[in-house]
PDB file of N, CA and C in Angstrom:
ATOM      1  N   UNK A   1      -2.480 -14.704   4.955  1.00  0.00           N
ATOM      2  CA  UNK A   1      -2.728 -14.285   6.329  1.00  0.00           C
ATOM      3  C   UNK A   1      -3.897 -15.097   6.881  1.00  0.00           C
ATOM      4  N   UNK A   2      -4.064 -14.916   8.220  1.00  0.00           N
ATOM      5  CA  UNK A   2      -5.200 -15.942   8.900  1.00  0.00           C
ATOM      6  C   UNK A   2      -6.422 -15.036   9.074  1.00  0.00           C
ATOM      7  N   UNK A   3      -6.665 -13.844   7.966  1.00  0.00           N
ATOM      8  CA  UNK A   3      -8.159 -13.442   8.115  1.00  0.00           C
ATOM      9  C   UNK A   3      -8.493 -12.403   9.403  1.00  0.00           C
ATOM     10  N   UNK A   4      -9.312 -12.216   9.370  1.00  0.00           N
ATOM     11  CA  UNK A   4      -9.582 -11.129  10.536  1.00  0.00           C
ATOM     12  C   UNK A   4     -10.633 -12.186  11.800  1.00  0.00           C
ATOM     13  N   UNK A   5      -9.947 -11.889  12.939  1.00  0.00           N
ATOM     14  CA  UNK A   5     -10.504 -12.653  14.134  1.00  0.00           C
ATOM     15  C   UNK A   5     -12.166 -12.522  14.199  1.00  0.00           C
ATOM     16  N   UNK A   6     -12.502 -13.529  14.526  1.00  0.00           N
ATOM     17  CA  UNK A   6     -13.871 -14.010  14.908  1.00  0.00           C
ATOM     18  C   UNK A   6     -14.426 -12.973  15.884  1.00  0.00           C
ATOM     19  N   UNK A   7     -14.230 -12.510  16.947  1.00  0.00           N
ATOM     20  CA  UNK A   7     -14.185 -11.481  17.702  1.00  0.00           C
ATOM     21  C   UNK A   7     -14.510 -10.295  17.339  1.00  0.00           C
ATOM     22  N   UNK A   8     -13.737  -9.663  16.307  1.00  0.00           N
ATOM     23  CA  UNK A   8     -13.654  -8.244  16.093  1.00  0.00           C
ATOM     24  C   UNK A   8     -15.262  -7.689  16.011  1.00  0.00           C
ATOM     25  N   UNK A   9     -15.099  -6.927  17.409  1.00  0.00           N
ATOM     26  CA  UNK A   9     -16.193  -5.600  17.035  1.00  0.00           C
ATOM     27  C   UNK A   9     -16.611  -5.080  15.429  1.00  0.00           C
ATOM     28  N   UNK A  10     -17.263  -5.389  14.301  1.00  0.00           N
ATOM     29  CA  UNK A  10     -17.813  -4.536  13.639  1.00  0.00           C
ATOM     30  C   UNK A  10     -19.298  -3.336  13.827  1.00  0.00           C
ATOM     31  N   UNK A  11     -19.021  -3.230  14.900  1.00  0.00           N
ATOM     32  CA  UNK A  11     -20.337  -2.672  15.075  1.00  0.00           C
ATOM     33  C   UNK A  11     -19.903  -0.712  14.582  1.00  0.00           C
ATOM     34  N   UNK A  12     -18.667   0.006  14.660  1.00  0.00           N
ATOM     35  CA  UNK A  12     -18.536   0.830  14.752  1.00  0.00           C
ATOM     36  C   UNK A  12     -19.020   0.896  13.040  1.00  0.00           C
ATOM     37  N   UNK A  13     -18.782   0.072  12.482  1.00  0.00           N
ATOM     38  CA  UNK A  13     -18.593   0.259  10.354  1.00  0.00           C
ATOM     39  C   UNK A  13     -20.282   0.916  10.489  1.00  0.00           C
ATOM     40  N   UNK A  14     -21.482   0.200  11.474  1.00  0.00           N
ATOM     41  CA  UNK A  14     -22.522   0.161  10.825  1.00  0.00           C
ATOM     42  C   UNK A  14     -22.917   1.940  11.145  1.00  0.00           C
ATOM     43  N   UNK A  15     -23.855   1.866  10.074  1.00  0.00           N
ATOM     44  CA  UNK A  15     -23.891   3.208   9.635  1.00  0.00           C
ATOM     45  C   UNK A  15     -22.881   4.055   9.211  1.00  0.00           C
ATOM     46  N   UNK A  16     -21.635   3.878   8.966  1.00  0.00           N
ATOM     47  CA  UNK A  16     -20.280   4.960   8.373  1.00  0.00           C
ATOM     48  C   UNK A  16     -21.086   5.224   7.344  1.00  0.00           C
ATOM     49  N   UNK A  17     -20.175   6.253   6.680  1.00  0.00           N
ATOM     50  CA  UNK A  17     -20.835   6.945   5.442  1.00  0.00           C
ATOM     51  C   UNK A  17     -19.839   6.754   4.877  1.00  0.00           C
ATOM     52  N   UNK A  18     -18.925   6.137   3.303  1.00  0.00           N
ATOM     53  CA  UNK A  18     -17.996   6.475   2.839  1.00  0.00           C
ATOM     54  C   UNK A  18     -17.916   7.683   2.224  1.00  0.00           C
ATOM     55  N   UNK A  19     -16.623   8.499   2.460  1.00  0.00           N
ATOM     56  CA  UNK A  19     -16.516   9.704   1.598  1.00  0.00           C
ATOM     57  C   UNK A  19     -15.845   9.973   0.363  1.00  0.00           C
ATOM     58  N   UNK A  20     -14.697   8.591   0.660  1.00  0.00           N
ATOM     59  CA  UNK A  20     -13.873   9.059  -0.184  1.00  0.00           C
ATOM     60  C   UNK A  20     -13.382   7.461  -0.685  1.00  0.00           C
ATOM     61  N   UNK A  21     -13.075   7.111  -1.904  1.00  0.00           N
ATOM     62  CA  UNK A  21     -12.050   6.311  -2.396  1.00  0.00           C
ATOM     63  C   UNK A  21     -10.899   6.369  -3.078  1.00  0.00           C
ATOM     64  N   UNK A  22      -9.995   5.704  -2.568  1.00  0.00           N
ATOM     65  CA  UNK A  22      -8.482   5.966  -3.361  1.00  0.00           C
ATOM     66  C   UNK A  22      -8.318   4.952  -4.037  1.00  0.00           C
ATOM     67  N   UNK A  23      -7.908   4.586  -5.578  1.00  0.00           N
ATOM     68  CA  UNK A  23      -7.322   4.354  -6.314  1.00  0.00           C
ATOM     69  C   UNK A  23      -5.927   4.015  -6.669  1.00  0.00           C
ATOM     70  N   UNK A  24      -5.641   2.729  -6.449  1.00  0.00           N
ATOM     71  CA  UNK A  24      -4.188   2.834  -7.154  1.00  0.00           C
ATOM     72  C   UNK A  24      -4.189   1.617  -7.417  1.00  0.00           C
ATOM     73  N   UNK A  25      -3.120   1.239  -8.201  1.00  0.00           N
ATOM     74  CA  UNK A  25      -2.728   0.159  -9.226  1.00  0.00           C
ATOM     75  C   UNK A  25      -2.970  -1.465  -8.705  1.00  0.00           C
ATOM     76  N   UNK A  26      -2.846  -1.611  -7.241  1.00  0.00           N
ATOM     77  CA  UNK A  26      -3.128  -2.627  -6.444  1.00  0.00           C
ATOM     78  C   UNK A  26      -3.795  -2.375  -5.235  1.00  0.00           C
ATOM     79  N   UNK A  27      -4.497  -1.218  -4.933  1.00  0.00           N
ATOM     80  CA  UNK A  27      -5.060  -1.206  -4.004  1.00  0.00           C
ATOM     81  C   UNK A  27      -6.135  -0.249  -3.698  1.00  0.00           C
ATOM     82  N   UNK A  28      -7.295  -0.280  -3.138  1.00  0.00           N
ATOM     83  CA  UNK A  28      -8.168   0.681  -2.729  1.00  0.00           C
ATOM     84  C   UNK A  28      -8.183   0.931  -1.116  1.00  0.00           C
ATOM     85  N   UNK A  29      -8.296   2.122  -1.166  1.00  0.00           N
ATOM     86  CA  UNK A  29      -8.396   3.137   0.201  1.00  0.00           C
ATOM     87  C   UNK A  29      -9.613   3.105   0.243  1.00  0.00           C
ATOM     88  N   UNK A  30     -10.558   3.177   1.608  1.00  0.00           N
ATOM     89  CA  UNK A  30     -11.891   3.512   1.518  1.00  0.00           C
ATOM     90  C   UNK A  30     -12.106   4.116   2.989  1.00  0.00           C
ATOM     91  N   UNK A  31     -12.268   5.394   2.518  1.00  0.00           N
ATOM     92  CA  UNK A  31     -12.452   6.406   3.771  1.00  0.00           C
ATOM     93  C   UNK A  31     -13.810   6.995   3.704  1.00  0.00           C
ATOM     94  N   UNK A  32     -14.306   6.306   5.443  1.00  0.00           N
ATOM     95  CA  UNK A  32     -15.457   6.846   5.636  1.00  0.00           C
ATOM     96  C   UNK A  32     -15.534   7.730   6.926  1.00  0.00           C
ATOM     97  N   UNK A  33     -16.398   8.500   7.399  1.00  0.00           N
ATOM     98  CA  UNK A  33     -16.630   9.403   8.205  1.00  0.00           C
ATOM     99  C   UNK A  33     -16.900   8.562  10.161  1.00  0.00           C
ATOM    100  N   UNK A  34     -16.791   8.663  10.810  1.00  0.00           N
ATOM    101  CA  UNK A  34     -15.927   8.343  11.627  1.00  0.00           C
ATOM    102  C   UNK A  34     -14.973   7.289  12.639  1.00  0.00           C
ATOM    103  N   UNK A  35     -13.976   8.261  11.495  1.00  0.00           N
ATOM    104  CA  UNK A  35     -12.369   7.615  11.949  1.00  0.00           C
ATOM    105  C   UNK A  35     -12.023   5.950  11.206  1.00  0.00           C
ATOM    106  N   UNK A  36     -12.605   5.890  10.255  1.00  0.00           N
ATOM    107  CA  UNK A  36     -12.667   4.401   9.664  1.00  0.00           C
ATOM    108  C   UNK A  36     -11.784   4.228   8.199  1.00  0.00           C
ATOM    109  N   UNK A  37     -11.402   3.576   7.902  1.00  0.00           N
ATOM    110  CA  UNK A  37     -10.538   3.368   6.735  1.00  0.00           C
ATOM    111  C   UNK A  37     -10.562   1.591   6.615  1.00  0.00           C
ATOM    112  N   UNK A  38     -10.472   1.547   5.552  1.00  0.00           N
ATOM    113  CA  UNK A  38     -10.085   0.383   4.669  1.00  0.00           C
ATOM    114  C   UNK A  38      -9.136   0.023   3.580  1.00  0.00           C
ATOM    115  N   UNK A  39      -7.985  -0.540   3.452  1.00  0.00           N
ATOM    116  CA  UNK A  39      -7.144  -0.809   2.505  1.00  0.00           C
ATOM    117  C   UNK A  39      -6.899  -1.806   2.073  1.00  0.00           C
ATOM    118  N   UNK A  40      -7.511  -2.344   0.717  1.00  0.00           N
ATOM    119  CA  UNK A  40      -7.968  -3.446   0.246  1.00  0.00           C
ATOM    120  C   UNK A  40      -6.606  -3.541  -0.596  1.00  0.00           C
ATOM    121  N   UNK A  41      -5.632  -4.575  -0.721  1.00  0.00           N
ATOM    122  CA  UNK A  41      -4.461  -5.243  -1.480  1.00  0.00           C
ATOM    123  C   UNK A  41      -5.099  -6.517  -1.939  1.00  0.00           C
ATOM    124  N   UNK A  42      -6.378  -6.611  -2.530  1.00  0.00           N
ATOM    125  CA  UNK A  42      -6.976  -8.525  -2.592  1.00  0.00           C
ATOM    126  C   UNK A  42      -7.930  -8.355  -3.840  1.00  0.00           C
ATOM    127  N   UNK A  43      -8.406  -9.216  -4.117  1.00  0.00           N
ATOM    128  CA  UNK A  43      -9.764  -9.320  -5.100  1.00  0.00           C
ATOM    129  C   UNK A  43     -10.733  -8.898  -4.731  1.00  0.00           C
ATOM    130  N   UNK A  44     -12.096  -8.043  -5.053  1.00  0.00           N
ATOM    131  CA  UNK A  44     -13.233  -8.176  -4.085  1.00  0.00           C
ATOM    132  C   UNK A  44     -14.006  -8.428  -4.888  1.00  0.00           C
ATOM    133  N   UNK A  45     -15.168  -8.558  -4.298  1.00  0.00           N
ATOM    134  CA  UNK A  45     -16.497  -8.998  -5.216  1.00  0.00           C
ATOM    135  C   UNK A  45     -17.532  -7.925  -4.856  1.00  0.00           C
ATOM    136  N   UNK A  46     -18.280  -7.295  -5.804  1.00  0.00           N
ATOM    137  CA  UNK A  46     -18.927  -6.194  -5.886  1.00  0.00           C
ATOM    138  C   UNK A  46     -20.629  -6.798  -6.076  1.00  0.00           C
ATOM    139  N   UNK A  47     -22.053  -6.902  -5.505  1.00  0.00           N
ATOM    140  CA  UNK A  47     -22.826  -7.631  -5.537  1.00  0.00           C
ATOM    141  C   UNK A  47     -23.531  -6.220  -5.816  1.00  0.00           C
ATOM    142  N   UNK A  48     -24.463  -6.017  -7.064  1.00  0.00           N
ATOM    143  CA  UNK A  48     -25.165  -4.927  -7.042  1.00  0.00           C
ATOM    144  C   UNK A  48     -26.497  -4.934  -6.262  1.00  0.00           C
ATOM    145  N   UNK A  49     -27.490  -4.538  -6.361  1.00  0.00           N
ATOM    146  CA  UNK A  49     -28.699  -4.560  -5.764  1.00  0.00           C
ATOM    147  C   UNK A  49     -29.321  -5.571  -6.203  1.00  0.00           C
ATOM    148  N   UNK A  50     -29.027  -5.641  -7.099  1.00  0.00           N
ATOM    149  CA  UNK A  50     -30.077  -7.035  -8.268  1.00  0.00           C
ATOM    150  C   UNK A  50     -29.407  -8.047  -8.204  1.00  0.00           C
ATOM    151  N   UNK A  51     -28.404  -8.039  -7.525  1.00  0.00           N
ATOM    152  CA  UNK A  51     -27.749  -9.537  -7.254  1.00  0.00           C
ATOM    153  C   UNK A  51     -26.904 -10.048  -8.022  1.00  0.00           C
ATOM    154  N   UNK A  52     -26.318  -9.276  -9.148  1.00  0.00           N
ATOM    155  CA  UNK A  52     -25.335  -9.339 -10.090  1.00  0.00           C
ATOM    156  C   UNK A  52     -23.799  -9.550  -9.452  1.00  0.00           C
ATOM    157  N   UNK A  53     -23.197 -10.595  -9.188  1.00  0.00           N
ATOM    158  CA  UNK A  53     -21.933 -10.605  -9.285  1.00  0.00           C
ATOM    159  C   UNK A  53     -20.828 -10.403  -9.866  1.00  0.00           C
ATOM    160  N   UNK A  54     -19.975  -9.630  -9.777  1.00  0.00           N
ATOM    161  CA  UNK A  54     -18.980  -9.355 -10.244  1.00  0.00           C
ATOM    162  C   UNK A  54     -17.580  -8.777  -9.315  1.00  0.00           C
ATOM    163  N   UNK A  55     -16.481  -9.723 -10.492  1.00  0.00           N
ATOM    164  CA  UNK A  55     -15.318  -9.919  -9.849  1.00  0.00           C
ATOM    165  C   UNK A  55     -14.853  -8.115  -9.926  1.00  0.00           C
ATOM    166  N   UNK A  56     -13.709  -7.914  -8.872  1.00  0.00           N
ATOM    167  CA  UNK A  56     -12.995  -6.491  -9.075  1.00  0.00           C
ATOM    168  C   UNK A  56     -11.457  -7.364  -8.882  1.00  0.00           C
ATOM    169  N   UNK A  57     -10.789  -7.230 -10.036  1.00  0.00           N
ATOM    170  CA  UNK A  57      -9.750  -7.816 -10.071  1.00  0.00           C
ATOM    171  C   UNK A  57      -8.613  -7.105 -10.881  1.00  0.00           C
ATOM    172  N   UNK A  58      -8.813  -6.086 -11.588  1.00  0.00           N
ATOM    173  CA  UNK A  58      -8.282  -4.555 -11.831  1.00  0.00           C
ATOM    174  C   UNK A  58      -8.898  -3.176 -11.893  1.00  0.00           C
ATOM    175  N   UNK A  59      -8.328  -2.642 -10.468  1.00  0.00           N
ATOM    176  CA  UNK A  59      -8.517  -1.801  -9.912  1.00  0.00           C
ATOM    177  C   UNK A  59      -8.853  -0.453 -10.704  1.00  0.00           C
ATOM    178  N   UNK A  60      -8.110  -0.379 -11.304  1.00  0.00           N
ATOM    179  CA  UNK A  60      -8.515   0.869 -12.125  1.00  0.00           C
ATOM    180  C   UNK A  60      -9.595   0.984 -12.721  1.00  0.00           C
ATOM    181  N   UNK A  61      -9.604  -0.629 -13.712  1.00  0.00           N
ATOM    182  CA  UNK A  61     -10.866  -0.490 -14.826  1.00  0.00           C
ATOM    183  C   UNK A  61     -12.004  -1.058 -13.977  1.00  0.00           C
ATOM    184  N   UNK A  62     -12.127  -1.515 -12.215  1.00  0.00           N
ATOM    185  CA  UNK A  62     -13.224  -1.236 -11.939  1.00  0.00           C
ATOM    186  C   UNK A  62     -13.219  -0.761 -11.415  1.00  0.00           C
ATOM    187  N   UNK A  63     -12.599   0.812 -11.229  1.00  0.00           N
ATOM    188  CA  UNK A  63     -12.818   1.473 -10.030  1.00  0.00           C
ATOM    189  C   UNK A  63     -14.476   1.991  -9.644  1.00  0.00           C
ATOM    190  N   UNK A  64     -15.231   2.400 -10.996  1.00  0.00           N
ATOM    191  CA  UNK A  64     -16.509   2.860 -10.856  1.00  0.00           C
ATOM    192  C   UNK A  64     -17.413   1.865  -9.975  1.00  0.00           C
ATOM    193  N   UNK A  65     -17.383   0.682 -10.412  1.00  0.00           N
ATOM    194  CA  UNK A  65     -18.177  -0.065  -8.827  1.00  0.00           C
ATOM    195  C   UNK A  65     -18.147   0.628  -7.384  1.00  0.00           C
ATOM    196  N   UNK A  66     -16.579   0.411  -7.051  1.00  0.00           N
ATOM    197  CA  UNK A  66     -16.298   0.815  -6.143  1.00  0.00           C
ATOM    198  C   UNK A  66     -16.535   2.387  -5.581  1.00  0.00           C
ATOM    199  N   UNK A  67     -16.244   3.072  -6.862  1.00  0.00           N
ATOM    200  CA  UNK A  67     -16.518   4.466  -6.336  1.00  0.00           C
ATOM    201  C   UNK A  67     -18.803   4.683  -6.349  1.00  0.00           C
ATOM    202  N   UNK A  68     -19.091   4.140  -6.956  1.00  0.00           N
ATOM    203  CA  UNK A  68     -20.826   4.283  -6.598  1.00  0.00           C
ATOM    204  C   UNK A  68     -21.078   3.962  -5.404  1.00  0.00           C
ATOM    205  N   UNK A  69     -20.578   3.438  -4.774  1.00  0.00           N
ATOM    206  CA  UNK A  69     -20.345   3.258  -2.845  1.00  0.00           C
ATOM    207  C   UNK A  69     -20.532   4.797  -2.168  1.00  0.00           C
ATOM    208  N   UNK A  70     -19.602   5.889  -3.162  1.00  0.00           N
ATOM    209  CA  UNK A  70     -19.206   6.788  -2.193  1.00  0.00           C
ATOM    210  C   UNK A  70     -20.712   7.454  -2.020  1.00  0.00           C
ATOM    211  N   UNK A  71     -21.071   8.225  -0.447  1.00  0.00           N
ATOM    212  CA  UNK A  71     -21.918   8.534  -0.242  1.00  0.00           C
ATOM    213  C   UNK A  71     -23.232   7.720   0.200  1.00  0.00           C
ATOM    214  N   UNK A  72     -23.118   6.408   0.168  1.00  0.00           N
ATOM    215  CA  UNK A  72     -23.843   5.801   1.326  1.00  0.00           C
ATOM    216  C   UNK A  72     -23.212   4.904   2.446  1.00  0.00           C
ATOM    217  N   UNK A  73     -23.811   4.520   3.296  1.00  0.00           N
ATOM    218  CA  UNK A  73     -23.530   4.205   4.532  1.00  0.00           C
ATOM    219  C   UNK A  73     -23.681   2.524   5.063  1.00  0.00           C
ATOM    220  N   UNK A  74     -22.871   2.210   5.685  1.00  0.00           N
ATOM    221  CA  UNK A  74     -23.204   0.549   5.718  1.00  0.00           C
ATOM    222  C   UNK A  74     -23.940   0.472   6.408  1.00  0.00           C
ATOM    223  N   UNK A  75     -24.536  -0.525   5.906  1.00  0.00           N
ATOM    224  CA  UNK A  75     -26.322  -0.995   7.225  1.00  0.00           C
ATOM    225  C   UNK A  75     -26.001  -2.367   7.740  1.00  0.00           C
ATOM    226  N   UNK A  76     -24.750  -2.908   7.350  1.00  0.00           N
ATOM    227  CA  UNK A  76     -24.261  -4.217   7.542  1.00  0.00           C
ATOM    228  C   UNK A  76     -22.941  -4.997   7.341  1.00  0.00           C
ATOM    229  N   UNK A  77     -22.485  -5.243   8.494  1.00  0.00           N
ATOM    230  CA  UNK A  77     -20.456  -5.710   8.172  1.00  0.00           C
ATOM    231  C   UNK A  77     -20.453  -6.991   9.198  1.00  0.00           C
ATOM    232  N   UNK A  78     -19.948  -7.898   8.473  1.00  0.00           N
ATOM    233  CA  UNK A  78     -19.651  -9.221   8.514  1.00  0.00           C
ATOM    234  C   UNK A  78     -18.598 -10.135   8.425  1.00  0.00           C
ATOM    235  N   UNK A  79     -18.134 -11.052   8.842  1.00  0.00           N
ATOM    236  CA  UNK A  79     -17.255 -11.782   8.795  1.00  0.00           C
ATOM    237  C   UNK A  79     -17.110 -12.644   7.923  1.00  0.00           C
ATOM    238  N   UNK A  80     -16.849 -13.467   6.764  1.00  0.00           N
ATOM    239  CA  UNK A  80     -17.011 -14.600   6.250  1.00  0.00           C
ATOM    240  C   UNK A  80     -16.047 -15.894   6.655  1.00  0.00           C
ATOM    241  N   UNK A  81     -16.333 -16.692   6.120  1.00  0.00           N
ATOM    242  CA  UNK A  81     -15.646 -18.152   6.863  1.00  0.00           C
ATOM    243  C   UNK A  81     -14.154 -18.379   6.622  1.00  0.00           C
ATOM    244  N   UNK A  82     -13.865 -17.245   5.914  1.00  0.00           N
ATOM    245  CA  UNK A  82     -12.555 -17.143   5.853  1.00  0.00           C
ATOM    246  C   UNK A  82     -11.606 -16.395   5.898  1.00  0.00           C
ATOM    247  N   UNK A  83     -12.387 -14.926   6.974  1.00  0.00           N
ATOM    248  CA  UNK A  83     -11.704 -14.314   7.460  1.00  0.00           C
ATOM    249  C   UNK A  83     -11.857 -12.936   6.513  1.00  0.00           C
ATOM    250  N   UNK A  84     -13.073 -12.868   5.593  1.00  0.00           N
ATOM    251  CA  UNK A  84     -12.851 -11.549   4.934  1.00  0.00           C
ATOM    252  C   UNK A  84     -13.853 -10.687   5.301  1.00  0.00           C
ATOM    253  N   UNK A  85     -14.309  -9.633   4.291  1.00  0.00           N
ATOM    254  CA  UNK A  85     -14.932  -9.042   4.977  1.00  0.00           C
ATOM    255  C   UNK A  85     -16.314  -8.954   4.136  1.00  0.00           C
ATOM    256  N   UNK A  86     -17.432  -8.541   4.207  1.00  0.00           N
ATOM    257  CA  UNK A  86     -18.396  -8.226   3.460  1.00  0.00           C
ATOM    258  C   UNK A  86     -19.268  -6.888   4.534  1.00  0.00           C
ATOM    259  N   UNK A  87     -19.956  -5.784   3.190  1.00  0.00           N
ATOM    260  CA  UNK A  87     -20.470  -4.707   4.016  1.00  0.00           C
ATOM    261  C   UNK A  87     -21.121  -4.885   2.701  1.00  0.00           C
ATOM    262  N   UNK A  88     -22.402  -4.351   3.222  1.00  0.00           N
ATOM    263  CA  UNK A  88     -23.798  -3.693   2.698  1.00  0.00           C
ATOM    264  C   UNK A  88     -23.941  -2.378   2.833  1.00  0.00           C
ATOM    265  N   UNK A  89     -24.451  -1.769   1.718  1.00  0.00           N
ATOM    266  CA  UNK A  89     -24.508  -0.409   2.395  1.00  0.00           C
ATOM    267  C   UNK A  89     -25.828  -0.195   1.368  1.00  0.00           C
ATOM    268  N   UNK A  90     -26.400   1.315   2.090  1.00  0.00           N
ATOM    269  CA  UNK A  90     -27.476   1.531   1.805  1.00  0.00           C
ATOM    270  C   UNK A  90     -28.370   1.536   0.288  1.00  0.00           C
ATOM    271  N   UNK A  91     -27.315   1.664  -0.394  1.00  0.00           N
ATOM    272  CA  UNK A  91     -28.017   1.405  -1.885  1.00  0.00           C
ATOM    273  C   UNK A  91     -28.129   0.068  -1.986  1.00  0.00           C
ATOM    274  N   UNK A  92     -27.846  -1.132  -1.378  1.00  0.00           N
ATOM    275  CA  UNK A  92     -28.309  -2.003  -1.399  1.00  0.00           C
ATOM    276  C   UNK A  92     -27.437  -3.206  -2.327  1.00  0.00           C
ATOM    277  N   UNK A  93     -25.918  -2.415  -2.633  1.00  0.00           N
ATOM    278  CA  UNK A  93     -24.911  -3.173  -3.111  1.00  0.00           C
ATOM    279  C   UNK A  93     -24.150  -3.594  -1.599  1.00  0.00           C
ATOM    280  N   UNK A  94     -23.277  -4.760  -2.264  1.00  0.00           N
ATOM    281  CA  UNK A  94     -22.536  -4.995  -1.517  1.00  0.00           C
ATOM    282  C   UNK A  94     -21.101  -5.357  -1.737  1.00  0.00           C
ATOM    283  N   UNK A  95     -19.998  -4.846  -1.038  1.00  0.00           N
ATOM    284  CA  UNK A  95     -18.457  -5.241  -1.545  1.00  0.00           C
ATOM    285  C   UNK A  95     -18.469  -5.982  -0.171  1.00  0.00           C
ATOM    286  N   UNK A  96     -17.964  -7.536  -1.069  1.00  0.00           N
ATOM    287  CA  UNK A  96     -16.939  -8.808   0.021  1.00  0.00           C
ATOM    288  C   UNK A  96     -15.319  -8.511  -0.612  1.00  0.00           C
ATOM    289  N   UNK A  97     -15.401  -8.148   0.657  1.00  0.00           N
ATOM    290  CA  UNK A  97     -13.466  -7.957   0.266  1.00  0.00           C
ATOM    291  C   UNK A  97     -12.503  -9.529   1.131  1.00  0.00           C
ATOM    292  N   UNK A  98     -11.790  -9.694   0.019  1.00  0.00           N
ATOM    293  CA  UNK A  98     -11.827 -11.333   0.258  1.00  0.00           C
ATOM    294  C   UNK A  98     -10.632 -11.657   0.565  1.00  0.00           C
ATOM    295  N   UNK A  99     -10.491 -12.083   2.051  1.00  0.00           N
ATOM    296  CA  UNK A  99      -9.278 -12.694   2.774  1.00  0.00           C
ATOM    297  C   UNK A  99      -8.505 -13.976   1.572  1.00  0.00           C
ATOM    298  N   UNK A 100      -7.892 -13.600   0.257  1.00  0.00           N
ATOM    299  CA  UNK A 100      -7.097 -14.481  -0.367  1.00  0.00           C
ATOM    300  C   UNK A 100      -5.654 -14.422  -1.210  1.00  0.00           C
ATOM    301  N   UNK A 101      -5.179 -14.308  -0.256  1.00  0.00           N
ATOM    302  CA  UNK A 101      -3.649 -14.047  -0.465  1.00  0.00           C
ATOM    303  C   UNK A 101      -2.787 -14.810   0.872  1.00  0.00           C
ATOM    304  N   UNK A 102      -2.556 -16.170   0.700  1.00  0.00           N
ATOM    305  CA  UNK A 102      -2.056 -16.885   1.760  1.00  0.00           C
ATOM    306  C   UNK A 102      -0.374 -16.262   3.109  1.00  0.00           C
ATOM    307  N   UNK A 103       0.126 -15.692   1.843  1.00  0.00           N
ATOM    308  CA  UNK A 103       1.664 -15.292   2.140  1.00  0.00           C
ATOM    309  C   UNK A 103       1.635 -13.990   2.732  1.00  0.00           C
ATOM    310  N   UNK A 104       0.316 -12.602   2.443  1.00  0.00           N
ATOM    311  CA  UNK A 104       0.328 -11.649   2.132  1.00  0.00           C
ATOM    312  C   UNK A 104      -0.634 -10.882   2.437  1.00  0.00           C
ATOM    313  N   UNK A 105      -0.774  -9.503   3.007  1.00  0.00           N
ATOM    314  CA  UNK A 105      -2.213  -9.110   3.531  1.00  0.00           C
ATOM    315  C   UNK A 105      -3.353  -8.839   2.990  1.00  0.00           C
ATOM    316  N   UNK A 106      -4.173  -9.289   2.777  1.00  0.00           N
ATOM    317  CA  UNK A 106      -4.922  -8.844   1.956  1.00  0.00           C
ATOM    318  C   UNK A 106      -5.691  -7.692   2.143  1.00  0.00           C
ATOM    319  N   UNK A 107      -6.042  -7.031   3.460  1.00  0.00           N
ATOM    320  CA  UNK A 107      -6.719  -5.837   3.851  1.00  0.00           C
ATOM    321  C   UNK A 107      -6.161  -5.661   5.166  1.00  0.00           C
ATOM    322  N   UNK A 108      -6.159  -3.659   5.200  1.00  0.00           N
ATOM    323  CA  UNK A 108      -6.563  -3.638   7.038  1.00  0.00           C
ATOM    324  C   UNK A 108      -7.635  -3.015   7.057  1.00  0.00           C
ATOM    325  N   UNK A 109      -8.338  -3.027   8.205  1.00  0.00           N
ATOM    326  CA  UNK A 109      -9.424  -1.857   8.477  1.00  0.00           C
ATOM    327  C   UNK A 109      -8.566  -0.898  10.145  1.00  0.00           C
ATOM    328  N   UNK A 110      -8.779   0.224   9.761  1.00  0.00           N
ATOM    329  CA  UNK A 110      -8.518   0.945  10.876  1.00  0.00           C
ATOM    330  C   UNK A 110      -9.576   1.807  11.141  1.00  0.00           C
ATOM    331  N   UNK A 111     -10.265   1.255  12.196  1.00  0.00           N
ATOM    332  CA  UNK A 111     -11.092   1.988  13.550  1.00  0.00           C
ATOM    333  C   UNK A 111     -10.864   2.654  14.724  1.00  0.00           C
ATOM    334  N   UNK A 112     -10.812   4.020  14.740  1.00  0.00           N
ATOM    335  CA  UNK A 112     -10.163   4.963  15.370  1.00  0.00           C
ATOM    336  C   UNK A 112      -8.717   4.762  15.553  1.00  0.00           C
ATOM    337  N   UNK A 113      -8.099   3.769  16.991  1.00  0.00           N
ATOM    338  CA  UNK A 113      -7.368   4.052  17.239  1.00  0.00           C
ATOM    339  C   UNK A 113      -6.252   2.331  16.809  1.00  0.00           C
ATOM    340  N   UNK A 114      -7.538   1.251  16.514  1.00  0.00           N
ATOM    341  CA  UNK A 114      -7.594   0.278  16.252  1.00  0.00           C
ATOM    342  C   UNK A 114      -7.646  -0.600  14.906  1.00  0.00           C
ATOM    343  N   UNK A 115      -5.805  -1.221  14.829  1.00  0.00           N
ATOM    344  CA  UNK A 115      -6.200  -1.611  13.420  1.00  0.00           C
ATOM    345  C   UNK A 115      -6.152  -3.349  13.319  1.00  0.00           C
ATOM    346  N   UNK A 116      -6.600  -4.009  12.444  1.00  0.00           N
ATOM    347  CA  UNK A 116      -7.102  -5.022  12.163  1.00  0.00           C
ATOM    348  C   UNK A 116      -6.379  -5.532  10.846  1.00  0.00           C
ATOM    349  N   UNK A 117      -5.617  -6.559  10.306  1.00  0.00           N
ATOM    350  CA  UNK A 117      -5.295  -7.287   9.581  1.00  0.00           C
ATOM    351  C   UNK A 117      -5.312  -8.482   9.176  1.00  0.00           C
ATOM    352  N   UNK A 118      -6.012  -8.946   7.960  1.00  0.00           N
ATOM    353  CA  UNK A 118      -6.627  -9.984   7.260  1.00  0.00           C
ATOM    354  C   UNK A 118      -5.593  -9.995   5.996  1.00  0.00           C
TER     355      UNK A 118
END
């Protein structure tokens, strides 16, 4: 896919709170408090506070990265040069969810009424 437009408003992500993450075999759900969702079908990269990189490339066996997210709030959502996404959130990790799947979607985000595909 061609990534998420240069344009797109992220301003609504800053401050969300995530509440909830879903789990499944190829994909994570990430539901935060208002009206926001994320559905990741891609690789992401999980950056802890200390700057530790690491790949998330099965979902299950990393789901715990992903789920230590739940309960703080992004202080920061971004575009990268290739159309993916990266958010910061208050503990001071960060998930880049990564526009790379040429044929295939790799994420949507849906904001209220508004959805977005990368």
């Amino acid at each position: 896919m061609n990534g998420l437009p240069k344009d797109i408003n992220l301003q609504p992500l800053i401050g969300a709170e995530l509440l909830q993450v879903c789990v499944g075999r190829f994909q994570y759900i990430l539901k935060f408090d208002l009206d926001i969702t994320i559905a990741t079908e891609c690789r992401c990269w999980f950056i802890t506070g200390q700057g530790e990189k690491l790949v998330i490339s099965d979902n299950v066996e990393n789901a715990s990265l992903v789920c230590s997210l739940i309960n703080q709030n992004v202080t920061h959502a971004e575009i990268d040069s290739y159309g993916g996404l990266l958010l910061k959130f208050s503990n001071h990790a960060t998930l880049h969810i990564l526009n790379d799947t040429e044929n295939y979607e790799s994420f949507q985000i849906h904001i209220g009424d508004n959805i977005y595909v990368a």
